[in-house]
N, C-alpha and C. Protein backbone atom coordinates (compact mmCIF):
# COMPACT_ATOMS: atom_id res chain seq x y z
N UNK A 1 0.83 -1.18 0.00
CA UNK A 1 0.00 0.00 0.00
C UNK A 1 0.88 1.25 0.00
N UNK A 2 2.19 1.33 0.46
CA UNK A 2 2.79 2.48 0.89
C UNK A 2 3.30 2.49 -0.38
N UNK A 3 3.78 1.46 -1.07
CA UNK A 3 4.51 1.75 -2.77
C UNK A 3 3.29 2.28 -3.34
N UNK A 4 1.77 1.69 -3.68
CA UNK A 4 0.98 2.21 -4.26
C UNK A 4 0.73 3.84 -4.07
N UNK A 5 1.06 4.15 -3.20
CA UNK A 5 0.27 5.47 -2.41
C UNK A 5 1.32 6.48 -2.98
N UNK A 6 3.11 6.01 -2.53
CA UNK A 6 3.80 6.83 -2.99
C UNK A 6 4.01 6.95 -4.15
N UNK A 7 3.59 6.39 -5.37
CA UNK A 7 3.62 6.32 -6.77
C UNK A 7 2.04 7.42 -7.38
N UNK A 8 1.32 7.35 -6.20
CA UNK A 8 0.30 8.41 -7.07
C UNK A 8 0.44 9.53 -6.54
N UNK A 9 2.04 10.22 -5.75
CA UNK A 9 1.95 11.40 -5.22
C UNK A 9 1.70 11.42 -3.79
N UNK A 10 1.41 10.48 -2.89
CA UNK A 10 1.30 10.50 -1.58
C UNK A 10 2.66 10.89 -1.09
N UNK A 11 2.67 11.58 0.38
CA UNK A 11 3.78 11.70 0.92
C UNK A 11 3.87 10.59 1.92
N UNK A 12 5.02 9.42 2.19
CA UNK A 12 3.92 8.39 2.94
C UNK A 12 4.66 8.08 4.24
N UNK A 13 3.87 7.73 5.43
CA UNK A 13 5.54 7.48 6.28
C UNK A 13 4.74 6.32 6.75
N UNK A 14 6.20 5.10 6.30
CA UNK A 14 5.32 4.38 6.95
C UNK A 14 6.47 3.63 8.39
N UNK A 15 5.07 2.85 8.78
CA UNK A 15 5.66 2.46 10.26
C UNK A 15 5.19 0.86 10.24
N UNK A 16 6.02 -0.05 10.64
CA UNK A 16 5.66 -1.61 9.92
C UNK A 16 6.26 -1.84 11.29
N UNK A 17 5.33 -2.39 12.32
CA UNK A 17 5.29 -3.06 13.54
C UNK A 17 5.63 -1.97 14.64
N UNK A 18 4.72 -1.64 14.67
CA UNK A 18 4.92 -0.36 15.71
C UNK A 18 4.88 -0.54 16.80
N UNK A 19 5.17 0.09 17.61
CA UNK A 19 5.27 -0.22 18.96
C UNK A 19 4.27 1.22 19.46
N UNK A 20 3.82 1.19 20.84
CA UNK A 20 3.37 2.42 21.42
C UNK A 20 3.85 3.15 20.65
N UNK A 21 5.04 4.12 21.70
CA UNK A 21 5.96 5.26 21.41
C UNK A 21 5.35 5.31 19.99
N UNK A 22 5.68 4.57 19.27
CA UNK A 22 6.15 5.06 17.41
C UNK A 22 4.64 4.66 17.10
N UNK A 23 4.16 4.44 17.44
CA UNK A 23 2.13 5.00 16.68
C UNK A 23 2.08 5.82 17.61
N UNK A 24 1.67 6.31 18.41
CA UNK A 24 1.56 8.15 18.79
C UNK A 24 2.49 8.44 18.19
N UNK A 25 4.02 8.36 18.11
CA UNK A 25 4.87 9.86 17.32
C UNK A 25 4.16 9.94 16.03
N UNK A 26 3.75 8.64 15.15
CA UNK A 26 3.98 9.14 13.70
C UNK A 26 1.87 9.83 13.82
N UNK A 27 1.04 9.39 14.35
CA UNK A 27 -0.29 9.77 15.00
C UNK A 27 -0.02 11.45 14.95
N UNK A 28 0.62 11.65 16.01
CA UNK A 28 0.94 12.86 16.41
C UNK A 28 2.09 13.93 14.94
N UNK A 29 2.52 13.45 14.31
CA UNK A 29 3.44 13.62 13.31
C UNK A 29 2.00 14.17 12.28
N UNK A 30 1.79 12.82 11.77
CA UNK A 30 0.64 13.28 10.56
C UNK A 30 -0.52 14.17 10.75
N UNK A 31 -0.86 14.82 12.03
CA UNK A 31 -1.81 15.48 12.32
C UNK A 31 -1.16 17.04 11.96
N UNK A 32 0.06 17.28 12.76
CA UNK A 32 0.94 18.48 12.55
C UNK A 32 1.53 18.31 10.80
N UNK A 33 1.52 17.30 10.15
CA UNK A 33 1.30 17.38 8.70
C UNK A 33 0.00 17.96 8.15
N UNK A 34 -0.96 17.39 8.81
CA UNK A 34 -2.40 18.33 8.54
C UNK A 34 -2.62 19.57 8.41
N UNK A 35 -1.85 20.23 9.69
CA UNK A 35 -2.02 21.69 9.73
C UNK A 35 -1.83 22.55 8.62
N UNK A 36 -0.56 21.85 7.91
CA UNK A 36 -0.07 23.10 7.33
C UNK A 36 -1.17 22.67 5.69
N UNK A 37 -1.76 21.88 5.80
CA UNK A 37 -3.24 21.95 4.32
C UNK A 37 -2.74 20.40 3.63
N UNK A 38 -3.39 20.64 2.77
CA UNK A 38 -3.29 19.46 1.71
C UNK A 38 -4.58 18.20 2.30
N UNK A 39 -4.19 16.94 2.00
CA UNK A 39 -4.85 16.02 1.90
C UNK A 39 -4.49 14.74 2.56
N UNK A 40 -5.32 14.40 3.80
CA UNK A 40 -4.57 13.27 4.21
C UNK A 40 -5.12 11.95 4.29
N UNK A 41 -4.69 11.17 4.46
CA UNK A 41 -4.69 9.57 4.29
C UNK A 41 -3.88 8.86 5.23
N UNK A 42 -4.97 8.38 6.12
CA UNK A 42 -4.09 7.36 7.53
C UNK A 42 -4.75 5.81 7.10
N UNK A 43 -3.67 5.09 6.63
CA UNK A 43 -4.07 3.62 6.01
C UNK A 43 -3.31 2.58 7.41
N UNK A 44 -4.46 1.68 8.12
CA UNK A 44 -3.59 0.97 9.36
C UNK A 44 -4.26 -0.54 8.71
N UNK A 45 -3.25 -0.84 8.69
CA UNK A 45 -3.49 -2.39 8.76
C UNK A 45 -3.05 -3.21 9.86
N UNK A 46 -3.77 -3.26 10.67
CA UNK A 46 -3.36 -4.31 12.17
C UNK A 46 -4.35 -4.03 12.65
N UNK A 47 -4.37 -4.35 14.18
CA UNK A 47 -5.11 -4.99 15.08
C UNK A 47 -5.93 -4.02 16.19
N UNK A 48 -7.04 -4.26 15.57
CA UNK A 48 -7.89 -2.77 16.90
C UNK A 48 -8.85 -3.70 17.44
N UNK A 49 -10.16 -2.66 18.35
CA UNK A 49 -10.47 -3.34 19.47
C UNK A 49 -11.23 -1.65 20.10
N UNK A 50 -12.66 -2.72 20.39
CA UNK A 50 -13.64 -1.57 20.36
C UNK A 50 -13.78 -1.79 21.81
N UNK A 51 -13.66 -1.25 23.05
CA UNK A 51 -14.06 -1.39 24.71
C UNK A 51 -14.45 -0.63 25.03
N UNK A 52 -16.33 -0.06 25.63
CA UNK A 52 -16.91 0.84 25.91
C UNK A 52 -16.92 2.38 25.07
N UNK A 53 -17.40 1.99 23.46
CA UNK A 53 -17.64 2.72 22.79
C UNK A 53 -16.67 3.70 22.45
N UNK A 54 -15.12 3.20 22.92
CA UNK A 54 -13.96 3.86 22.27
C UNK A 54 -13.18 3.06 21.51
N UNK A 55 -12.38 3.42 20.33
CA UNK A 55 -12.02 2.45 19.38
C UNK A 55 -10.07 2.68 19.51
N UNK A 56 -9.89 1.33 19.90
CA UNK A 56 -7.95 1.43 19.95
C UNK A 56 -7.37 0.83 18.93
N UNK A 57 -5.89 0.94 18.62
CA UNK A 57 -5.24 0.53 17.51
C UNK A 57 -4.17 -0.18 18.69
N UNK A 58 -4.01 -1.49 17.93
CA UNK A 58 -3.00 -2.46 19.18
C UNK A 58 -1.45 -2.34 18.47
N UNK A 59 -0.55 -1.86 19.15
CA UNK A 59 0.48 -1.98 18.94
C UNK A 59 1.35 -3.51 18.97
N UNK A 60 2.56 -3.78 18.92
CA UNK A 60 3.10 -4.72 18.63
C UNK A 60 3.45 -5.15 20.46
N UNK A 61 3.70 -3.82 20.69
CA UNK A 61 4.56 -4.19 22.12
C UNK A 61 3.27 -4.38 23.09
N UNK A 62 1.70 -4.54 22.77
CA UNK A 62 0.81 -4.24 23.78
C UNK A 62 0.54 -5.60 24.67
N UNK A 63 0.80 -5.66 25.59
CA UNK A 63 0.73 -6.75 26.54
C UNK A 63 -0.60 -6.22 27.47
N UNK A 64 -1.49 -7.23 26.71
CA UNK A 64 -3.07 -6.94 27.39
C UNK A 64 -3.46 -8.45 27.71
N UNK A 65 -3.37 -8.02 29.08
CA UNK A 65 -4.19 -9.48 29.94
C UNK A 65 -5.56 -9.45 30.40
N UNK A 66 -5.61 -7.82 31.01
CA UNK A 66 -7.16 -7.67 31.25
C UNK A 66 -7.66 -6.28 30.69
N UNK A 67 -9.07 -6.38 30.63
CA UNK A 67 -9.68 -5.13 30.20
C UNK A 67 -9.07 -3.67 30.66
N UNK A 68 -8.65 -3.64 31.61
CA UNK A 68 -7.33 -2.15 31.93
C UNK A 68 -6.84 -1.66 31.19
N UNK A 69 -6.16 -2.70 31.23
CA UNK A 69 -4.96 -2.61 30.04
C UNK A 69 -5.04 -1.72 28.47
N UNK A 70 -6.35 -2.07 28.17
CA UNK A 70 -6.68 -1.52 26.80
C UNK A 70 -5.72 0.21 26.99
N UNK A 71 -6.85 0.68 27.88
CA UNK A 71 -6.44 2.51 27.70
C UNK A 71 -4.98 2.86 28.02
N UNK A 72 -4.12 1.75 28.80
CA UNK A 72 -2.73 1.78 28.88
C UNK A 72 -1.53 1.64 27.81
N UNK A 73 -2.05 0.52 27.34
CA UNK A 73 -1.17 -0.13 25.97
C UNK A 73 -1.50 -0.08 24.78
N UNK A 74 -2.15 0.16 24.60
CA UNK A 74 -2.57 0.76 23.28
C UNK A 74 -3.04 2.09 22.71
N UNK A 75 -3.14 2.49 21.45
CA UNK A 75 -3.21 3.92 21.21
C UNK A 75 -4.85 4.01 20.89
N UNK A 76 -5.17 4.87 21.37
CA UNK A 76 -6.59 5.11 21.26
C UNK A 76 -7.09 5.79 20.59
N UNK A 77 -8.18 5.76 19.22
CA UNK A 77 -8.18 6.24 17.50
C UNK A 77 -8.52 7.97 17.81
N UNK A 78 -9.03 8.04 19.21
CA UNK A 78 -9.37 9.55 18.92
C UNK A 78 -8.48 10.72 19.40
N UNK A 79 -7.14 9.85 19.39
CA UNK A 79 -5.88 10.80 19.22
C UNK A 79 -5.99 11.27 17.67
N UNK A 80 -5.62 9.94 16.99
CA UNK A 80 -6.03 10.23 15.45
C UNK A 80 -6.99 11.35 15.14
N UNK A 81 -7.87 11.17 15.33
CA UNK A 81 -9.18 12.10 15.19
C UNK A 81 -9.29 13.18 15.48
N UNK A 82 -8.48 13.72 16.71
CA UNK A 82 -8.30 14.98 17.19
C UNK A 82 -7.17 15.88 16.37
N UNK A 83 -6.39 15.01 15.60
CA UNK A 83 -5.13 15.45 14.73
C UNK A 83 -6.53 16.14 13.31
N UNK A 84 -7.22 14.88 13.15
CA UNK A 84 -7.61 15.47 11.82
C UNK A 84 -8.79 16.49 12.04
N UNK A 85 -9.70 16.74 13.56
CA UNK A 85 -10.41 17.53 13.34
C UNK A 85 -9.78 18.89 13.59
N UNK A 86 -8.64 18.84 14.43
CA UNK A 86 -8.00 20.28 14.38
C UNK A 86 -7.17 21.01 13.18
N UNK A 87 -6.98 19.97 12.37
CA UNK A 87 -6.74 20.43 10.71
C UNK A 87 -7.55 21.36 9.92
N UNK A 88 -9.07 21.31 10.64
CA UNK A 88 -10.09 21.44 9.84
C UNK A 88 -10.02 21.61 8.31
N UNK A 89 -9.72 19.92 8.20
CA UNK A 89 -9.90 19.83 6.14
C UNK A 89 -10.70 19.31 6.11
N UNK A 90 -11.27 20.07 4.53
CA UNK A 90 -12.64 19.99 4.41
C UNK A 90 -13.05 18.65 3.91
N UNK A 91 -11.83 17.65 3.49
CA UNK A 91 -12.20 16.79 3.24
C UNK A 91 -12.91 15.99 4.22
């Protein structure tokens, strides 16, 4: 996907087994890419997980034994979301 994307002009960064830390930085990265305009595209292929009507993205390093755990070890999508609604693009 990241060859496809960067061949039609995407700028692409990608991150292949992420751990915490490095899904928030690049999360937090592509949102402050937002700001400055254009058009964005967050493509995740791995492992999420819906617990009390909030939606997480599971990292590689997430060691989840019990329901706790979720909001600890893993990144939670409306970091994402808060990157792209403070962009305000109109897409």
């Amino acid at each position: 996907m990241a060859k496809v994307l960067s061949e039609t002009g995407f700028a692409v960064t990608l991150v292949e087994d992420g751990s915490q830390a490095g899904m928030r930085r690049a999360i937090r990265a592509f949102g402050d890419e937002l700001l400055k305009g254009g058009t964005g595209l967050f493509y995740y292929a791995g492992h999420g997980a819906q617990l009390a009507w909030r939606n997480y993205l599971i990292p590689v390093d997430a060691a989840i034994e019990k329901l706790e755990d979720m909001r600890e070890r893993t990144v939670e999508l409306a970091a994402l979301l808060q990157g792209l609604h403070k962009a305000s693009n109109p897409m």
